[in-house]
C-alpha atoms as a PDB file:
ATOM      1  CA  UNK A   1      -8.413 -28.797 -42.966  1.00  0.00           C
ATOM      2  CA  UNK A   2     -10.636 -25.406 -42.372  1.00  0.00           C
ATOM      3  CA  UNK A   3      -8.888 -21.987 -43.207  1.00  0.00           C
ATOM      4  CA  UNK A   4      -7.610 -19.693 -41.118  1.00  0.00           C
ATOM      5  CA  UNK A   5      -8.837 -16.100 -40.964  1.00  0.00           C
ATOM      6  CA  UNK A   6      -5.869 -14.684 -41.317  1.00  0.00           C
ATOM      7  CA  UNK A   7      -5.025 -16.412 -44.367  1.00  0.00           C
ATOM      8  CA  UNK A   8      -8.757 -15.477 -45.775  1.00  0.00           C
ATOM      9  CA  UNK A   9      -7.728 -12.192 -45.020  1.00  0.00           C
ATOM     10  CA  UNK A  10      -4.361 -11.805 -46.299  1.00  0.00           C
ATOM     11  CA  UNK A  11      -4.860 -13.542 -49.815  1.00  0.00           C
ATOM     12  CA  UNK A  12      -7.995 -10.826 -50.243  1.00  0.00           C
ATOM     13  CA  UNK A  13      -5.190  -8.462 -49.572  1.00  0.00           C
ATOM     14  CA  UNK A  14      -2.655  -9.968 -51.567  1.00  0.00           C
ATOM     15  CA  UNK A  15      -5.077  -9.265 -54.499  1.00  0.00           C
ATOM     16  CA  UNK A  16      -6.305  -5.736 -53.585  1.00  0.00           C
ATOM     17  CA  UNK A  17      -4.274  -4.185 -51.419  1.00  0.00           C
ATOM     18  CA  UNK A  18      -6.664  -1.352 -50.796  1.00  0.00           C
ATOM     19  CA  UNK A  19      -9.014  -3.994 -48.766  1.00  0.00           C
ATOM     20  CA  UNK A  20     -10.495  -3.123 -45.372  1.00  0.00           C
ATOM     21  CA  UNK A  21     -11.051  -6.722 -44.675  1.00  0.00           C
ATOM     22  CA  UNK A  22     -13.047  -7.918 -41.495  1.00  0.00           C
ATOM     23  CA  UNK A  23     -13.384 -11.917 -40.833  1.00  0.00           C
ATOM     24  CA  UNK A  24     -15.991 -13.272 -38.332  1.00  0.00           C
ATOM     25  CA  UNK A  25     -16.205 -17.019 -38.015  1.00  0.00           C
ATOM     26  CA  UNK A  26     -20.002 -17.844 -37.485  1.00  0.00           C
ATOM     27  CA  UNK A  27     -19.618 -20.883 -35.923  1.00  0.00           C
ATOM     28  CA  UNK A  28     -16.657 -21.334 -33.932  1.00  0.00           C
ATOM     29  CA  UNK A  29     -15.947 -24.305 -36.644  1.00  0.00           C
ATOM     30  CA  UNK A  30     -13.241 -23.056 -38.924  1.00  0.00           C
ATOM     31  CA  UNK A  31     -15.479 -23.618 -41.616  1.00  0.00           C
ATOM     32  CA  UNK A  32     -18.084 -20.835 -41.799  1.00  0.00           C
ATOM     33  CA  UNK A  33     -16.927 -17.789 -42.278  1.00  0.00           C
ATOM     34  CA  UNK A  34     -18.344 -14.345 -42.843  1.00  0.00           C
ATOM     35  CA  UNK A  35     -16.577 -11.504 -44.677  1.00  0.00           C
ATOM     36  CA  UNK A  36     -16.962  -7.987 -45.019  1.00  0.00           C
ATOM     37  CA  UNK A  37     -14.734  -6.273 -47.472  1.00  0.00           C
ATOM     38  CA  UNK A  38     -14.417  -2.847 -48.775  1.00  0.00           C
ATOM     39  CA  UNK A  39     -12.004  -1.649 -51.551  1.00  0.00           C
ATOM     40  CA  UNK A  40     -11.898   0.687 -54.685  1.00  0.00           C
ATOM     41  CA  UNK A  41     -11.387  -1.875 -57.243  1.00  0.00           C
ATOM     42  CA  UNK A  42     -15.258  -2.632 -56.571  1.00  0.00           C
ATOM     43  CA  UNK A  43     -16.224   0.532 -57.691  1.00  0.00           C
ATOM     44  CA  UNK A  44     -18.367   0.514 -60.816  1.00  0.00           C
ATOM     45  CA  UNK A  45     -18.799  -3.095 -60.572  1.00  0.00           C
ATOM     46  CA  UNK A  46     -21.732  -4.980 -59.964  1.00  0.00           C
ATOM     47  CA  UNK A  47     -22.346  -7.054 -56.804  1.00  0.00           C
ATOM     48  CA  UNK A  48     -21.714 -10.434 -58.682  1.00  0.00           C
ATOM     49  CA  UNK A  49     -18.839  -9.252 -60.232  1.00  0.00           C
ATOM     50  CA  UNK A  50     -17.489  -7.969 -56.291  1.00  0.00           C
ATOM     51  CA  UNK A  51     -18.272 -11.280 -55.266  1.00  0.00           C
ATOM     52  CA  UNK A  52     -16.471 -13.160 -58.190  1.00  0.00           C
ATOM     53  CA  UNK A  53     -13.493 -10.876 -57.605  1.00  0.00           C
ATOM     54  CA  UNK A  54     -13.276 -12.301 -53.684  1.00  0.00           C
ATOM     55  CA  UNK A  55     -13.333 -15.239 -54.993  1.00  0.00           C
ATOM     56  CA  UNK A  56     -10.567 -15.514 -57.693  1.00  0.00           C
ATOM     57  CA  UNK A  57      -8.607 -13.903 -55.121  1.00  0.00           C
ATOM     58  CA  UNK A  58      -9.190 -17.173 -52.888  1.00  0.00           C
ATOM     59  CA  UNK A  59      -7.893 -18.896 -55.326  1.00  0.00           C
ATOM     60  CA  UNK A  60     -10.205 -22.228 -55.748  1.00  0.00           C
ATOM     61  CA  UNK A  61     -10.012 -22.529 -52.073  1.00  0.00           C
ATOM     62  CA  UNK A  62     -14.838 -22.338 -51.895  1.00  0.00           C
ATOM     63  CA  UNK A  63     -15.732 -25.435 -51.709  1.00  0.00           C
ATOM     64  CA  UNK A  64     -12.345 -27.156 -50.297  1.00  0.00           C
ATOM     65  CA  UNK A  65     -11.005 -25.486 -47.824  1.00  0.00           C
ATOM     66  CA  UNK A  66     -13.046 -23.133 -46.968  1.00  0.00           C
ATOM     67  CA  UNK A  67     -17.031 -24.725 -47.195  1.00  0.00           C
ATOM     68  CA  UNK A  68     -19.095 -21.216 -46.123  1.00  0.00           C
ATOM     69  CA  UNK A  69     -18.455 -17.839 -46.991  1.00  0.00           C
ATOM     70  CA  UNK A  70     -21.101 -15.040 -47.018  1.00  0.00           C
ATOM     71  CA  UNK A  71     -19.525 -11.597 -48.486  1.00  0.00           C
ATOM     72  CA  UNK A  72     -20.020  -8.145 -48.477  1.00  0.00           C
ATOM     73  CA  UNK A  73     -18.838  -5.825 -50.459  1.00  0.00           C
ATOM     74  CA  UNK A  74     -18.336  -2.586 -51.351  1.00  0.00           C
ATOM     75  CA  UNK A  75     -16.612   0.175 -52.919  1.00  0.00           C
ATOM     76  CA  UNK A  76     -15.079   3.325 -50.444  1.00  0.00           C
ATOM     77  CA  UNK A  77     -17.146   6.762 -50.339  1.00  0.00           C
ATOM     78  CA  UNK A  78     -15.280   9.022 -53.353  1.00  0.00           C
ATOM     79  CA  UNK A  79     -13.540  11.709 -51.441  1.00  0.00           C
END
């Protein structure tokens, strides 16, 4: 059963809080998702390590649930 974008969104939430999270399904499918998300907890991370931390917060759901998910991430401007 595909994921709902809500529920993409809220468990990226649910583990940083700070997210601006955006959620664009690419194919109408329920399946293929897109994700743009922005948060401090990035910052002085690497890419990979961004992407890793979307993912943990999915919580083994790549590959089941949801089959496609292209990120991207970033860290805030610093004030």
């Amino acid at each position: 059963m595909p994921m709902n974008p809500a529920d993409i969104e809220g468990m990226i939430k649910a583990a940083m809080p700070d997210a601006q999270v955006r959620i664009e399904d690419l194919r109408g499918d329920g399946d293929h998702y897109a994700a743009y998300v922005t948060s401090s907890a990035f910052r002085g991370k690497t890419r990979v390590q961004q992407h890793q931390m979307v993912y943990e917060a999915l919580q083994g759901r790549m590959g089941g649930e949801l089959h496609a998910l292209a990120l991207q991430t970033s860290a805030p401007p610093e004030a």
